[in-house]
C-alpha atoms as a PDB file:
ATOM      1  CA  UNK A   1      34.884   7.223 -17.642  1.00  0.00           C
ATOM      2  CA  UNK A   2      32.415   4.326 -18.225  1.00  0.00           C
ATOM      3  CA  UNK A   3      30.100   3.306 -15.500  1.00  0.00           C
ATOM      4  CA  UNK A   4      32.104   0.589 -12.953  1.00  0.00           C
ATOM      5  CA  UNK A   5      29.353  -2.866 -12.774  1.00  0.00           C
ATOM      6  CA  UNK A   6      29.010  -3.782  -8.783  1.00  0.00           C
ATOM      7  CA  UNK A   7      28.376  -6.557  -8.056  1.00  0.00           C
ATOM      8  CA  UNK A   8      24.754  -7.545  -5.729  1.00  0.00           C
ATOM      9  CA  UNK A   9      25.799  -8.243  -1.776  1.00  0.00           C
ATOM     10  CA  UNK A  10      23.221 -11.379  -2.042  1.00  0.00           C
ATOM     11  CA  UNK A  11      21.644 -12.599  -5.683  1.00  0.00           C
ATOM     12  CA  UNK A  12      18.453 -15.206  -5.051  1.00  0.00           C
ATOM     13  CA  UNK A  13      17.230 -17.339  -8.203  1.00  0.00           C
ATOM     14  CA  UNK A  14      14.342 -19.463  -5.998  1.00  0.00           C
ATOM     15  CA  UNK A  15      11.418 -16.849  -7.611  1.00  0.00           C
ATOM     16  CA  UNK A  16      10.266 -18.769 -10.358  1.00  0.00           C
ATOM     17  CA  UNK A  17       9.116 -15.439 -12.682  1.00  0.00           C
ATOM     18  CA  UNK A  18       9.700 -11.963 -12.129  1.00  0.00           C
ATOM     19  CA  UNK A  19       8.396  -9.875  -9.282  1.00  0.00           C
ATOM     20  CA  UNK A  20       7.777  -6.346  -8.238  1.00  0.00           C
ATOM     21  CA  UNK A  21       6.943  -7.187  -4.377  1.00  0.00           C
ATOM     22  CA  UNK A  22       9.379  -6.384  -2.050  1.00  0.00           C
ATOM     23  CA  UNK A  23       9.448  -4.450   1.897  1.00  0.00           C
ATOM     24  CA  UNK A  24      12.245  -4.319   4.122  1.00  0.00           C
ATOM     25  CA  UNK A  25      11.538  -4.744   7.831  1.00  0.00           C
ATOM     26  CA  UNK A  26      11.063  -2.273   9.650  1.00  0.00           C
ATOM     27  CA  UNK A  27      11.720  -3.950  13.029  1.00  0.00           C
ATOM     28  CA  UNK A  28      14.345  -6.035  12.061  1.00  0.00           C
ATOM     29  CA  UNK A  29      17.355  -4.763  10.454  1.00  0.00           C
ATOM     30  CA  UNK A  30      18.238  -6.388   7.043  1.00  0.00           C
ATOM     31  CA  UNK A  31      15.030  -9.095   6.832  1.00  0.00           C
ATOM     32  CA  UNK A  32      13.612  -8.974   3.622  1.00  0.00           C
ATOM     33  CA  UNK A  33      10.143 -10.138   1.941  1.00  0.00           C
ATOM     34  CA  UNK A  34      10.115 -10.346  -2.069  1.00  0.00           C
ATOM     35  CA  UNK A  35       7.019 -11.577  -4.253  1.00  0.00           C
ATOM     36  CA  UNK A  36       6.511 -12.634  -7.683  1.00  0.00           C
ATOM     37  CA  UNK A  37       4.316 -13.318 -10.099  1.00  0.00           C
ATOM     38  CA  UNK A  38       4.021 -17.145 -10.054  1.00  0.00           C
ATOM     39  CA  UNK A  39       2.748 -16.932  -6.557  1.00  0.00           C
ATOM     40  CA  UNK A  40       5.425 -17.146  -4.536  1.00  0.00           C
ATOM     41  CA  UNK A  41       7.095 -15.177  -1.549  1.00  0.00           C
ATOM     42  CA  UNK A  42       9.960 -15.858  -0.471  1.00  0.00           C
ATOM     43  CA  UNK A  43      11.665 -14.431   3.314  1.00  0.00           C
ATOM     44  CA  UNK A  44      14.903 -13.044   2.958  1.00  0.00           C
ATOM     45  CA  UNK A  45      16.568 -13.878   6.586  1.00  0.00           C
ATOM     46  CA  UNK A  46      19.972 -11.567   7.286  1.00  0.00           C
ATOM     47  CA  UNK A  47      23.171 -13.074   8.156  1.00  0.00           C
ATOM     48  CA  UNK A  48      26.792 -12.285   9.349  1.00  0.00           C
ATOM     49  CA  UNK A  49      29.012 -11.059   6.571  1.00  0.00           C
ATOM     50  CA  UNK A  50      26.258  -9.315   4.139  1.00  0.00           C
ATOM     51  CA  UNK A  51      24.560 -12.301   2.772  1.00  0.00           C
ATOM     52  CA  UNK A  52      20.707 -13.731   3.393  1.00  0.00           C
ATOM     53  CA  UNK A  53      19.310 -17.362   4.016  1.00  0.00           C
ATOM     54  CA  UNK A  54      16.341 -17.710   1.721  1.00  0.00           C
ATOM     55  CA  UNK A  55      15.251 -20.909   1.429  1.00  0.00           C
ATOM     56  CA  UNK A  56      14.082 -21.603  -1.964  1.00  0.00           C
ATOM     57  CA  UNK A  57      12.283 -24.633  -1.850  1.00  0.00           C
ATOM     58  CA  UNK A  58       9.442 -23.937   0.394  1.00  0.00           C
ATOM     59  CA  UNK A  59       7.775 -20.260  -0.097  1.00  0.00           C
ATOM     60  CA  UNK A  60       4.951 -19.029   1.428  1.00  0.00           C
ATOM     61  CA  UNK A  61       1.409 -20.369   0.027  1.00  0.00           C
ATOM     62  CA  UNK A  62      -1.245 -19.039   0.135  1.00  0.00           C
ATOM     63  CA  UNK A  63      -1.909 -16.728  -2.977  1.00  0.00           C
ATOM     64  CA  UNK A  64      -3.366 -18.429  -6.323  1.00  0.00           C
ATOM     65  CA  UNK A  65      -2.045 -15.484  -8.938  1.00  0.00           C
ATOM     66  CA  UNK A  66       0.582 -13.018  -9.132  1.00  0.00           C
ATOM     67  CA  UNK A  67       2.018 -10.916  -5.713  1.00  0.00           C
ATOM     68  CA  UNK A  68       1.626  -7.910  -6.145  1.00  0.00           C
ATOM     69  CA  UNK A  69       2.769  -6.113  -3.315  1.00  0.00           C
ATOM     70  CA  UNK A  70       4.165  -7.035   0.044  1.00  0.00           C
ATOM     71  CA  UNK A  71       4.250  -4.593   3.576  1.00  0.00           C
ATOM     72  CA  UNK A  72       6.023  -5.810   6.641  1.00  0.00           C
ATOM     73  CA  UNK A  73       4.063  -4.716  10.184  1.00  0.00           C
ATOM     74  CA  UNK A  74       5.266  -1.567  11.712  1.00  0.00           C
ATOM     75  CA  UNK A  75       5.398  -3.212  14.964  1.00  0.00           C
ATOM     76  CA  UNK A  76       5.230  -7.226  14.973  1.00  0.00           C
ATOM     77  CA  UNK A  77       8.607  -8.577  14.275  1.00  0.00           C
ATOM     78  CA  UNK A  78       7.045 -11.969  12.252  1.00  0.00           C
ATOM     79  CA  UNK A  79       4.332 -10.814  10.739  1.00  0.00           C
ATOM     80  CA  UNK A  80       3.916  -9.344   7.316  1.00  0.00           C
ATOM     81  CA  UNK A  81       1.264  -8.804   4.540  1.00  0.00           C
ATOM     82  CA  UNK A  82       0.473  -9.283   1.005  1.00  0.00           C
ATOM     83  CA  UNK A  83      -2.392  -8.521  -1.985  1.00  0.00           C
ATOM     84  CA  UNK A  84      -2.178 -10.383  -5.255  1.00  0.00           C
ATOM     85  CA  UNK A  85      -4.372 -10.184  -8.572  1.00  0.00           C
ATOM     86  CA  UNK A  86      -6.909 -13.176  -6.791  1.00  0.00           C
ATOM     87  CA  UNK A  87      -8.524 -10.030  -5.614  1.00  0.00           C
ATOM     88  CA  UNK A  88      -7.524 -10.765  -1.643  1.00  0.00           C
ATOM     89  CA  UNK A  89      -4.971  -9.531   0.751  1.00  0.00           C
ATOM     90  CA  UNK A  90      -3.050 -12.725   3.196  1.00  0.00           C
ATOM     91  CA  UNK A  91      -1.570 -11.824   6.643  1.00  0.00           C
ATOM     92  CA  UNK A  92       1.499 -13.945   7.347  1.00  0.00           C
ATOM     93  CA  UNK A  93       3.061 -15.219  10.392  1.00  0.00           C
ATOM     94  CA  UNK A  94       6.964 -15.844   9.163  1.00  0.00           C
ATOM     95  CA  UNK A  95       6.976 -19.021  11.087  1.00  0.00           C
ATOM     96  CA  UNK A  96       4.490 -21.008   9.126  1.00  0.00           C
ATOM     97  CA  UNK A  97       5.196 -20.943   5.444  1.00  0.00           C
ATOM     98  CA  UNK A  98       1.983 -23.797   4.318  1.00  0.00           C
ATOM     99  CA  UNK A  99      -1.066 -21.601   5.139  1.00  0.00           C
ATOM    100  CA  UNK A 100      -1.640 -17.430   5.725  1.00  0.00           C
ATOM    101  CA  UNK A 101      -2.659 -17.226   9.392  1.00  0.00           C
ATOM    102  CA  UNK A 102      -5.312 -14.746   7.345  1.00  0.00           C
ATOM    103  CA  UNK A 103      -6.786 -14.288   4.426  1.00  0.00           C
ATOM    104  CA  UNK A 104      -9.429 -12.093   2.913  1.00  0.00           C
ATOM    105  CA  UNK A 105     -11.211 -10.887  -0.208  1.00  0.00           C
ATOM    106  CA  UNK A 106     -10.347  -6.901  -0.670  1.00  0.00           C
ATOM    107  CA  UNK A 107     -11.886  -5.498  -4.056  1.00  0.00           C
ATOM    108  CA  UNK A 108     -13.342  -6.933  -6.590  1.00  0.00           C
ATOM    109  CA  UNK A 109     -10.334  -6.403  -9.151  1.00  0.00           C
ATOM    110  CA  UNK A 110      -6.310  -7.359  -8.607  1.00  0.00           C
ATOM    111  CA  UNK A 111      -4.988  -5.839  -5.676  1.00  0.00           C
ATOM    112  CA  UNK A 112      -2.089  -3.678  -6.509  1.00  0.00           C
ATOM    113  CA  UNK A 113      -0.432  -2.392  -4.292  1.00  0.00           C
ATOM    114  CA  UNK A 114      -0.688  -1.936  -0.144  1.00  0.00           C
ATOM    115  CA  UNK A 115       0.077   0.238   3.001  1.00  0.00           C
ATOM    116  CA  UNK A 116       0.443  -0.657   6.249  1.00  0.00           C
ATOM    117  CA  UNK A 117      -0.353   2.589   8.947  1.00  0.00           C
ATOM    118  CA  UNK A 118       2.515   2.756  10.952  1.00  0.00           C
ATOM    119  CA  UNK A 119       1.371   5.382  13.175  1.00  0.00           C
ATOM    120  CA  UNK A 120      -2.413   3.170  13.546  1.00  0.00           C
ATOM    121  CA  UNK A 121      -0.999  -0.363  13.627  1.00  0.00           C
ATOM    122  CA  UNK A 122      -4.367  -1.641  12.797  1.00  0.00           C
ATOM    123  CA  UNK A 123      -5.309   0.188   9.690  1.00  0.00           C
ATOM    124  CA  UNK A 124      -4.542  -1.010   6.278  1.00  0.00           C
ATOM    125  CA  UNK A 125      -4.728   0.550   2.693  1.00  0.00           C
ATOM    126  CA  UNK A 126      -5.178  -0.981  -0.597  1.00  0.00           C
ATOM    127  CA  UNK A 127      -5.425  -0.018  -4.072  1.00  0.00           C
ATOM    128  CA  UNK A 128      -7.186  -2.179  -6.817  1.00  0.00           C
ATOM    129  CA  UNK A 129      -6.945  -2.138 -11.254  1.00  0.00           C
ATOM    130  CA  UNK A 130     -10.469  -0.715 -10.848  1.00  0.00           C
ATOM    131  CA  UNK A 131      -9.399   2.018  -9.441  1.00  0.00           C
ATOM    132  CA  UNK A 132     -11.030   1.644  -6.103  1.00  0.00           C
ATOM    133  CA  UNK A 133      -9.123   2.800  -2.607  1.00  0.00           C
ATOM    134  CA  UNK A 134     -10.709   0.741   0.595  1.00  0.00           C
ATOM    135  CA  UNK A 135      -9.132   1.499   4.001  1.00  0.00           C
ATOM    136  CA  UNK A 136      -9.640  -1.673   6.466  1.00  0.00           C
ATOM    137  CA  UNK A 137      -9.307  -2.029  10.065  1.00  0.00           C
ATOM    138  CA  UNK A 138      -7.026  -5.363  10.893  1.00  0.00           C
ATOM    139  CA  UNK A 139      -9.601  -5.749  14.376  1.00  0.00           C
ATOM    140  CA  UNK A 140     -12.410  -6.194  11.506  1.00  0.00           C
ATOM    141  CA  UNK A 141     -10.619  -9.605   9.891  1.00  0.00           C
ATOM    142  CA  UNK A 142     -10.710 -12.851  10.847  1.00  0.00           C
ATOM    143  CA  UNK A 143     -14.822 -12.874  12.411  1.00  0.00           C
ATOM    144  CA  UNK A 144     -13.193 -14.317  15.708  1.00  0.00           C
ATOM    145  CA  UNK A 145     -10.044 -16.293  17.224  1.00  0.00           C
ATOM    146  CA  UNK A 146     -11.608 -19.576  15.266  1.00  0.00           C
ATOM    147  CA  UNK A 147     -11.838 -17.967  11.661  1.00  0.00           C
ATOM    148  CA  UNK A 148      -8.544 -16.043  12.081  1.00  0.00           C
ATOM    149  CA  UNK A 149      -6.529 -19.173  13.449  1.00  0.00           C
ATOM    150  CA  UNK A 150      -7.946 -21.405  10.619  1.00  0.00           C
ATOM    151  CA  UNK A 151      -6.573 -18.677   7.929  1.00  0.00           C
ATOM    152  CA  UNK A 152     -10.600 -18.608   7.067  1.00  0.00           C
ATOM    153  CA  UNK A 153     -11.670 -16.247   4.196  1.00  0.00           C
ATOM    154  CA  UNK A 154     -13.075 -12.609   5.223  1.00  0.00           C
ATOM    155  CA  UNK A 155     -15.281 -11.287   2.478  1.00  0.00           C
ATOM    156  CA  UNK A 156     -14.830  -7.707   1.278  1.00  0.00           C
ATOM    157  CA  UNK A 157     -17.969  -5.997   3.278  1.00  0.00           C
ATOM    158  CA  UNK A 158     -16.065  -4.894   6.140  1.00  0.00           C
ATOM    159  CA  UNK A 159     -13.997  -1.942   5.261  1.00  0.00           C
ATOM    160  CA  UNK A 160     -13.773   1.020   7.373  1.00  0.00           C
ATOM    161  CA  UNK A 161     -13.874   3.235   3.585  1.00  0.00           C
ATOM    162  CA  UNK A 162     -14.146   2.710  -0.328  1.00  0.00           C
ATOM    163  CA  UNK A 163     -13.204   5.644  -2.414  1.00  0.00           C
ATOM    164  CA  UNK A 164     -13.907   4.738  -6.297  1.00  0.00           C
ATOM    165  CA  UNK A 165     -12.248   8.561  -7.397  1.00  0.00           C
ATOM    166  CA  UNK A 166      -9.477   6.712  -9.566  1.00  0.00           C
ATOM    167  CA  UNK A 167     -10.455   6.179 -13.401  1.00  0.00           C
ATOM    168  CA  UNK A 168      -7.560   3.802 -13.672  1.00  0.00           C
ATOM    169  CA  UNK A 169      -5.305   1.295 -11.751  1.00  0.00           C
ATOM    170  CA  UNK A 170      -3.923   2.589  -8.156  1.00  0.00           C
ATOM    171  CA  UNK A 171      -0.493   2.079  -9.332  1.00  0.00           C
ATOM    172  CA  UNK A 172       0.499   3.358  -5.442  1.00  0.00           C
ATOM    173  CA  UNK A 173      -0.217   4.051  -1.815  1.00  0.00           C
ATOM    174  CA  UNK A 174       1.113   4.948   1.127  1.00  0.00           C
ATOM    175  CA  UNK A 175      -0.117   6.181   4.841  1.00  0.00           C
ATOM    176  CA  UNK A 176       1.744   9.435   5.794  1.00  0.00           C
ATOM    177  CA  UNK A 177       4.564   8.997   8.491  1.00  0.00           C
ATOM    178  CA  UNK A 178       3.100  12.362  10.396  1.00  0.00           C
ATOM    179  CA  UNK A 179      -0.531  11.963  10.396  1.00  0.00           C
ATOM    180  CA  UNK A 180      -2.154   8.680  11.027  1.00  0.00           C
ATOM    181  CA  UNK A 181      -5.429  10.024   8.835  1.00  0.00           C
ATOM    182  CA  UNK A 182      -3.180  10.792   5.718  1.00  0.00           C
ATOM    183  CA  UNK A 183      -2.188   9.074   2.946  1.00  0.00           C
ATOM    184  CA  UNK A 184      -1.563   9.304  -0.682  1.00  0.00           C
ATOM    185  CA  UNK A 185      -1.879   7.576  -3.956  1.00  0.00           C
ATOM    186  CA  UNK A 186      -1.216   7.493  -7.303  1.00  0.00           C
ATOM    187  CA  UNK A 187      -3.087   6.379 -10.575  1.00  0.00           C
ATOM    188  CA  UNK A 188      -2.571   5.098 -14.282  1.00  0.00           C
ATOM    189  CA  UNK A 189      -5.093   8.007 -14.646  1.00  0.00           C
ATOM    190  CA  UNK A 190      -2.219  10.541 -14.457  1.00  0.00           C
ATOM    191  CA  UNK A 191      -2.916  12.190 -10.762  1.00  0.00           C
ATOM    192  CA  UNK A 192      -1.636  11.757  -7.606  1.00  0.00           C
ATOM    193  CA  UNK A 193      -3.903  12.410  -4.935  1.00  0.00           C
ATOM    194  CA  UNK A 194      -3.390  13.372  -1.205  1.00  0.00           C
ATOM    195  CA  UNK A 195      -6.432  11.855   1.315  1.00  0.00           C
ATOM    196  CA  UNK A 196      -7.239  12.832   4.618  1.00  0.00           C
ATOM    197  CA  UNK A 197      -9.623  10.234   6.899  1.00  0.00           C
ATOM    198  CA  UNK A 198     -10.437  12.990   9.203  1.00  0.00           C
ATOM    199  CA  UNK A 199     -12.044  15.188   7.395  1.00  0.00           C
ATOM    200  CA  UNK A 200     -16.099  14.713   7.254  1.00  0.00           C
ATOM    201  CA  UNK A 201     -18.381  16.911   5.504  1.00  0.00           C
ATOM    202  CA  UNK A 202     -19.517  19.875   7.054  1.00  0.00           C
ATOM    203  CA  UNK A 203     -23.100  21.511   5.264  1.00  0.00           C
ATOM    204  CA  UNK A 204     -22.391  24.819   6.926  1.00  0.00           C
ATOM    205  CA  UNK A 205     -19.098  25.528   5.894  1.00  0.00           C
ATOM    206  CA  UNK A 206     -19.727  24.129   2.411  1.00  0.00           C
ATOM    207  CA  UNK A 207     -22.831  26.793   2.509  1.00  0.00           C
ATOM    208  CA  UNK A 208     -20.170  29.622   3.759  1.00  0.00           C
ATOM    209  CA  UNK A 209     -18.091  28.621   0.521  1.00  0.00           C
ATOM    210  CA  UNK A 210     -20.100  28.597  -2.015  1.00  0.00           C
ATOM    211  CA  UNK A 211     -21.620  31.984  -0.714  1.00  0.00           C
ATOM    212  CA  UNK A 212     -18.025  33.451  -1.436  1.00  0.00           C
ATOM    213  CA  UNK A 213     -18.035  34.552  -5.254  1.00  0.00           C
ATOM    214  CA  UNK A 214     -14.901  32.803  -6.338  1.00  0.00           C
ATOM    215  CA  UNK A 215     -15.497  29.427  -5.320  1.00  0.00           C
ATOM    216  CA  UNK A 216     -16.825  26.848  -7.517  1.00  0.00           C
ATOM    217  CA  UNK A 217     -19.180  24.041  -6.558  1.00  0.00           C
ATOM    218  CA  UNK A 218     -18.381  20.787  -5.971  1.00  0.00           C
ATOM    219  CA  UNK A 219     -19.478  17.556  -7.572  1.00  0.00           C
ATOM    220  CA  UNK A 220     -21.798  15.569  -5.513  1.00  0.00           C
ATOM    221  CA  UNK A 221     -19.365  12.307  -6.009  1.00  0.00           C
ATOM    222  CA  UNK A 222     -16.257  14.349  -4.864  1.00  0.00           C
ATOM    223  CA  UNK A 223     -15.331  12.695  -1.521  1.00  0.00           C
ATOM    224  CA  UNK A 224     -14.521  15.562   1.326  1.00  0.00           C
ATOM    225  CA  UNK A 225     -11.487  13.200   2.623  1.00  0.00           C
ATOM    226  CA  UNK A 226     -10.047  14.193  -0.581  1.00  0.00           C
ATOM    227  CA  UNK A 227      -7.591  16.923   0.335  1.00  0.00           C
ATOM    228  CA  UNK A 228      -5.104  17.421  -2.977  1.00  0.00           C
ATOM    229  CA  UNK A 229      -5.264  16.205  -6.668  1.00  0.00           C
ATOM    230  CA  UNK A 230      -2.133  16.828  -8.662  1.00  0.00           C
ATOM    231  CA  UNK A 231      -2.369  16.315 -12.140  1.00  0.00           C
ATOM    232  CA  UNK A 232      -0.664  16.904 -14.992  1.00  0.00           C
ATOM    233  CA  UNK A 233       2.220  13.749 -14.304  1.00  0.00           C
ATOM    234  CA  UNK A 234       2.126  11.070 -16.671  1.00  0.00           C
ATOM    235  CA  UNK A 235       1.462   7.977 -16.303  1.00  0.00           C
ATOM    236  CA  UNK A 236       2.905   8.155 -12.215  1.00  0.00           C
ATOM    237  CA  UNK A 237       4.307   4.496 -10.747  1.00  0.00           C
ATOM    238  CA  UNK A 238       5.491   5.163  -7.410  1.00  0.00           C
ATOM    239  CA  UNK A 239       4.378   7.785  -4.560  1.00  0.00           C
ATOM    240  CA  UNK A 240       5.841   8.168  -1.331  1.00  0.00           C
ATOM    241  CA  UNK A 241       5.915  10.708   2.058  1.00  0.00           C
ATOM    242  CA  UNK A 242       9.091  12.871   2.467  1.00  0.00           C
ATOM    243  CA  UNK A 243      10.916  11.491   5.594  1.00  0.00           C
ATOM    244  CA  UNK A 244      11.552  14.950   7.093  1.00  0.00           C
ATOM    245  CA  UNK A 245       9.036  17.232   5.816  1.00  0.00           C
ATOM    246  CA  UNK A 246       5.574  16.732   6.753  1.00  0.00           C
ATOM    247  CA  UNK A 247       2.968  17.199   3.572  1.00  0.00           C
ATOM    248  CA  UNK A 248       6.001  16.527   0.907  1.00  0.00           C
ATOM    249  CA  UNK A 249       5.407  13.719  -1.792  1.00  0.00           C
ATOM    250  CA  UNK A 250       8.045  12.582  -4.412  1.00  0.00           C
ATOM    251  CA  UNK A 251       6.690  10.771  -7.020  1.00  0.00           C
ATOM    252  CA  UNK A 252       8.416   8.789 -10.375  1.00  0.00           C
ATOM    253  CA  UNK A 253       6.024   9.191 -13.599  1.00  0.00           C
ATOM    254  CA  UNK A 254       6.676   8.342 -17.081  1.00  0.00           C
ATOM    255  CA  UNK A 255       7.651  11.968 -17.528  1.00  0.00           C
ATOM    256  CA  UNK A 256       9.849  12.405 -14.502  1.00  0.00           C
ATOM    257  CA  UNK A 257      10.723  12.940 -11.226  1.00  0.00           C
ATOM    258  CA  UNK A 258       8.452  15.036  -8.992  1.00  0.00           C
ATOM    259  CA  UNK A 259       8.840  16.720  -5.620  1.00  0.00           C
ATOM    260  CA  UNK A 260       5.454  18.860  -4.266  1.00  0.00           C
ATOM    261  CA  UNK A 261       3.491  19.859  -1.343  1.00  0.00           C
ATOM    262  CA  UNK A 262      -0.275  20.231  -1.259  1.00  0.00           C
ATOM    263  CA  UNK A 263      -0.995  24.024  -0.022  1.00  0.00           C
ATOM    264  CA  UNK A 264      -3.341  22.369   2.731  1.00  0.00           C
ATOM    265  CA  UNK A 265      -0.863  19.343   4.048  1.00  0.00           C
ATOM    266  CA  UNK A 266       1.545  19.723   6.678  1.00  0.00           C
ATOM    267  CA  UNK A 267       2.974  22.887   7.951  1.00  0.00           C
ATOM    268  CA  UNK A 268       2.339  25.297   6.891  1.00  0.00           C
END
């Protein structure tokens, strides 16, 4: 038979264009953050029956373009993040909607999309339209109790990396939920790629490769925290970690739905 319509548990008309940022909290059941592209974000608050308080009239400020993405902290209850297309990422305290208690300048490009480590509270990912992946330490922002209270800008020099492998916009990230050094992304350059933090470069086991017949040699520019490139999708949107198998990525593309495991990721 045809398709039955169901109707939304809660529909909210405050956001005054569309949107594509949203996170549930991960500390408190049902509390929702949604962003949109006139600047807004809006704090979805649960209440008894299935519905939400949202309060329409006064969103959070702080942003001067578009929202792009929004991540709740893994561990603070009131505190959540965002990155917009004005190039900087704003960390929020829930109970003060006029002013971020943080804000800082993250790439030189709109900010796309955002991680927040939930296995190293203070480590942050973001991915930019230039194509540009910069890992940031949350101790780093804020130059001191007096910049950080004021909701003073933090310029971009401070990041802990800056990986510029992309060709295209980082269309997604996300930190790994079984190694707090792993993450993935995904690119309007058709691959998905899976990263690894800990990995440094080691000149005497890159000599012991390339002595091996069958091994190619690297590019100089190829980053050695760069574990996995899968390509071959088209046009990929959304990446994320497998819940119960360590390694496993799903992934939506233009082309599809994907499911794979990089050979050197996770159990083996």
């Amino acid at each position: 038979g045809d398709p039955q319509r169901v109707a939304p548990r809660h529909a909210f008309t405050g956001h005054r264009d569309e949107g594509y940022a949203l996170d549930w909290s991960p500390v408190v059941a049902g509390r929702l953050v949604t962003g949109d592209n006139a600047c807004g974000i809006h704090v979805w608050e649960p209440l008894e029956g299935g519905k939400w308080a949202v309060d329409k009239n006064a969103p959070f400020k702080g942003h001067t373009s578009s929202v792009e993405d929004c991540q709740w902290s893994p561990t603070e209850r009131d505190v959540f993040a965002s990155c917009s297309a004005d190039q900087t990422v704003c960390i929020w305290d829930c109970r003060t909607k006029s002013k971020p208690a943080l804000r800082a300048k993250v790439h030189d490009a709109d900010v796309n999309v955002m991680s927040w480590n939930r296995l190293a509270n203070c480590m942050l990912a973001t991915g930019a339209d230039d194509g540009s992946l910069r890992i940031w330490d949350l101790r780093n922002f804020g130059g001191g109790a007096g910049g950080s209270a004021s909701g003073a800008m933090v310029t971009n020099s401070n990041f802990v990396a800056n990986f510029t492998f992309h060709r295209s916009p980082v269309t997604s990230v996300e930190w790994s939920r079984f190694d707090s050094a792993m993450l993935c992304t995904g690119s309007a350059d058709h691959t998905v790629c899976v990263w690894d933090l800990a990995v440094e470069r080691d000149a005497e086991e890159e000599a012991a490769a390339m002595a091996a017949a069958d091994n190619a040699v690297a590019p100089d520019d190829l980053p050695p925290q760069l574990m996995f490139v899968h390509q071959g999708l088209k046009d990929p949107k959304e990446i994320h970690w497998h819940h119960q198998i360590p390694g496993m990525c799903v992934t939506t593309a233009a082309d599809g739905f994907n499911a794979f495991k990089a050979y050197n990721v996770g159990n083996e």
